[in-house]
C-alpha atoms as a PDB file:
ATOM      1  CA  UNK A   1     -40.322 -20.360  12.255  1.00  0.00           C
ATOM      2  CA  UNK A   2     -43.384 -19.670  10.183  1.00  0.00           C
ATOM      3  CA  UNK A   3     -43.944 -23.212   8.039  1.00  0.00           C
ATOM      4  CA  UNK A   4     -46.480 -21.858   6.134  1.00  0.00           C
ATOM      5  CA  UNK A   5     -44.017 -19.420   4.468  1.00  0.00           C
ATOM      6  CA  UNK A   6     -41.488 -22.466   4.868  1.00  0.00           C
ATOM      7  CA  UNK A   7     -43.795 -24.825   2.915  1.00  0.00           C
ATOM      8  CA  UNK A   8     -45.357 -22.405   0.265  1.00  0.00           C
ATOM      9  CA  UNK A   9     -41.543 -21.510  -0.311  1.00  0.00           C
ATOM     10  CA  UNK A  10     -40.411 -25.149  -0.661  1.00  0.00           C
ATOM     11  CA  UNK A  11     -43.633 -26.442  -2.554  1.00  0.00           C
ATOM     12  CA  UNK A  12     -43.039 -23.513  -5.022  1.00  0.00           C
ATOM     13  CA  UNK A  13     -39.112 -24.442  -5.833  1.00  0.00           C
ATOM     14  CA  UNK A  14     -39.683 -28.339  -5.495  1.00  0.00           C
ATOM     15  CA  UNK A  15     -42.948 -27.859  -8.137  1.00  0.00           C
ATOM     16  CA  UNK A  16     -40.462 -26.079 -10.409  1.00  0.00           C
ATOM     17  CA  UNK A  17     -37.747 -28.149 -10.138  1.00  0.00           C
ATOM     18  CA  UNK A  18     -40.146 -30.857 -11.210  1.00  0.00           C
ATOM     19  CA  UNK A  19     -41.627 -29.158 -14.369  1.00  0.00           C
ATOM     20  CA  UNK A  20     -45.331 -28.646 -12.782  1.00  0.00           C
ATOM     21  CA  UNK A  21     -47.787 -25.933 -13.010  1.00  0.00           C
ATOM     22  CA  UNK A  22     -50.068 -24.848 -10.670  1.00  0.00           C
ATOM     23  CA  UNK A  23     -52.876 -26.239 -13.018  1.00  0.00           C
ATOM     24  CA  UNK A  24     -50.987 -29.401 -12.681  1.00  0.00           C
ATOM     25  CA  UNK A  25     -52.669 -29.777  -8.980  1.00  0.00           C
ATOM     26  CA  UNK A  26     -56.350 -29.326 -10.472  1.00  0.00           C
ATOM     27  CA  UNK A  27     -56.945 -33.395  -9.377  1.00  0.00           C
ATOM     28  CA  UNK A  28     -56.307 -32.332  -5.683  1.00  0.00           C
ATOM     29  CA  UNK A  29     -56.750 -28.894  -5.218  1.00  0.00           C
ATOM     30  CA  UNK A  30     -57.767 -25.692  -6.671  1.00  0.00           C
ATOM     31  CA  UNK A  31     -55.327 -23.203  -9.029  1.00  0.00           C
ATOM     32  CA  UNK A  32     -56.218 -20.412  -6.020  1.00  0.00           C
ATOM     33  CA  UNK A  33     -55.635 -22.912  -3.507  1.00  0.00           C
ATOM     34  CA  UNK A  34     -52.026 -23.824  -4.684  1.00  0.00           C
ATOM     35  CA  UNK A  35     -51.329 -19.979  -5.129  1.00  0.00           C
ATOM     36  CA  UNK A  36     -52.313 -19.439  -1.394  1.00  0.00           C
ATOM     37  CA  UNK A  37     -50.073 -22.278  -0.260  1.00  0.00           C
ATOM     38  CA  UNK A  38     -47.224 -20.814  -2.312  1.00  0.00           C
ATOM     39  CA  UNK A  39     -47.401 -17.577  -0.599  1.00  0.00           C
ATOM     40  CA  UNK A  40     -47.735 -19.158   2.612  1.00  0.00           C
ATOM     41  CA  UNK A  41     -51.366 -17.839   3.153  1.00  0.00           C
ATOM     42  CA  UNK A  42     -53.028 -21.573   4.010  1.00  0.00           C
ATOM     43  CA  UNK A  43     -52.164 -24.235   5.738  1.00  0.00           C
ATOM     44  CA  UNK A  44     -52.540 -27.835   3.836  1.00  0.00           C
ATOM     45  CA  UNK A  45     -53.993 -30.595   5.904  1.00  0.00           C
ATOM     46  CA  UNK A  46     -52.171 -33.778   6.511  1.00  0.00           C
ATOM     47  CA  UNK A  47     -54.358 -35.461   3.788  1.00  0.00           C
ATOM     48  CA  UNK A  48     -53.737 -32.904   1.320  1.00  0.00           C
ATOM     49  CA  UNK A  49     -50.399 -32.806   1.917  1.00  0.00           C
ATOM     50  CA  UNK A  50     -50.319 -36.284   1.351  1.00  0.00           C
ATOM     51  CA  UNK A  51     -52.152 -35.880  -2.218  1.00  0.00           C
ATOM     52  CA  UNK A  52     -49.777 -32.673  -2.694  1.00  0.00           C
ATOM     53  CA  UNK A  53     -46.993 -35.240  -1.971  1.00  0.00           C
ATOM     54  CA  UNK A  54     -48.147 -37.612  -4.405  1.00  0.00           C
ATOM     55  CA  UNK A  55     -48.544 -35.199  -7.318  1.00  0.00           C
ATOM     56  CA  UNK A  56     -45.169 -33.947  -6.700  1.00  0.00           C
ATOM     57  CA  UNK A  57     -43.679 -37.603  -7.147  1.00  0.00           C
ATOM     58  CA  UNK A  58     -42.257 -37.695  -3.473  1.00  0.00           C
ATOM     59  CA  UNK A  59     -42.993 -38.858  -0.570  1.00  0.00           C
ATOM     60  CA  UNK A  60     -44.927 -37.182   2.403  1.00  0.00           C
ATOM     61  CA  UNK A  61     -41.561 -37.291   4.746  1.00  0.00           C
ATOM     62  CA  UNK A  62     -39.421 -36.154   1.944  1.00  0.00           C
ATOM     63  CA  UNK A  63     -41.674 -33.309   1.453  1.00  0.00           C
ATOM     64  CA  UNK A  64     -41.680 -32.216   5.234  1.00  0.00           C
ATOM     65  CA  UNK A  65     -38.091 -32.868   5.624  1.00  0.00           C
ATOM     66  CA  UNK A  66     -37.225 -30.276   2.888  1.00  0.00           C
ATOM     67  CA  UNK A  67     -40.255 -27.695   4.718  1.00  0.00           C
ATOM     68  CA  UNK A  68     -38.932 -28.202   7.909  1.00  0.00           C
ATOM     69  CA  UNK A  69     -35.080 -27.407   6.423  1.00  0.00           C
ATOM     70  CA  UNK A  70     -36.063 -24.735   4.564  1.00  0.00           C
ATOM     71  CA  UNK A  71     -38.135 -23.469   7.751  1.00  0.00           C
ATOM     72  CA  UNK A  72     -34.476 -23.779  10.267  1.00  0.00           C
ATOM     73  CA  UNK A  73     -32.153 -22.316   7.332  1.00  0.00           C
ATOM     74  CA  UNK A  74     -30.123 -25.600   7.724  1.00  0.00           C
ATOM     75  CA  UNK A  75     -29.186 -28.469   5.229  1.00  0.00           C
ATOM     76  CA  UNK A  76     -31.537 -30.948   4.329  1.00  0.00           C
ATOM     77  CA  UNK A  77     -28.611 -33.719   4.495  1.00  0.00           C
ATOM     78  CA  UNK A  78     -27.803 -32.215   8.571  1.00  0.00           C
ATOM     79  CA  UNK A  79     -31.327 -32.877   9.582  1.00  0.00           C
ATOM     80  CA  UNK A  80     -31.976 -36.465   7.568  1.00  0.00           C
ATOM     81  CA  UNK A  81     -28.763 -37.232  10.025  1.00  0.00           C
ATOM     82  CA  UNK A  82     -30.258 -35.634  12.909  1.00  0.00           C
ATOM     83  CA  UNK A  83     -34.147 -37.363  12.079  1.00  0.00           C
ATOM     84  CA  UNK A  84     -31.891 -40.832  11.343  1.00  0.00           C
ATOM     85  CA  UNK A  85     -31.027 -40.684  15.316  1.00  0.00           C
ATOM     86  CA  UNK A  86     -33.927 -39.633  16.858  1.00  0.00           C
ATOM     87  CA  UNK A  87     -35.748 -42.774  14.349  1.00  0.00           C
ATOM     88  CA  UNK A  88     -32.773 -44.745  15.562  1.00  0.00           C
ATOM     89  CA  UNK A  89     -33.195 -44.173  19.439  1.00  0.00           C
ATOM     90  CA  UNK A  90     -37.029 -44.147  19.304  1.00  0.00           C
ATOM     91  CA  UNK A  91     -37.213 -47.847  17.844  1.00  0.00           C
ATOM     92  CA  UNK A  92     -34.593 -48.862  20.184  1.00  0.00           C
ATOM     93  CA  UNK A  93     -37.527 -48.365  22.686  1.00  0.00           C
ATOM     94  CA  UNK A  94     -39.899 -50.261  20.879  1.00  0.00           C
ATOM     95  CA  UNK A  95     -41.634 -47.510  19.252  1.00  0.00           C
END
């Protein structure tokens, strides 16, 4: 799986979806900047994914969920479930 093509993908629909231009990013990051995500030509760090996040109106882990569906071709619902468990058995051990 290649997330950078997953994320530039899914920040490109989810940006739509939400009325934004790339201009609309200026606060955080450059116009060429979000055009190089979107092709999946960089790789945003965790703090700018966190400010991408935020501009976006979502959260970071709603953000990556979608990526990381888009990036296995599988339903975003099937791996909430799936994260829901592995949350589930990882706090069981005190984590």
């Amino acid at each position: 799986m290649d997330y950078n093509v997953a994320f530039g993908t899914t920040f490109k629909r989810l940006r739509r979806l939400k009325g934004l231009t790339q201009e609309d990013f200026g606060a955080v990051v450059s116009e060429r900047y979000v055009r190089m995500l979107e092709k999946g030509e960089y790789s945003p760090t965790l703090g700018t994914l966190a400010d991408l996040a935020q501009v976006l109106g979502v959260s970071l882990v709603t953000l990556m969920a979608l990526v990381e569906a888009e990036g296995r071709g599988s339903d975003v619902k099937a791996l909430v479930a799936d994260v829901a468990v592995q949350l589930e058995e990882l706090a069981g051990r005190g984590l």
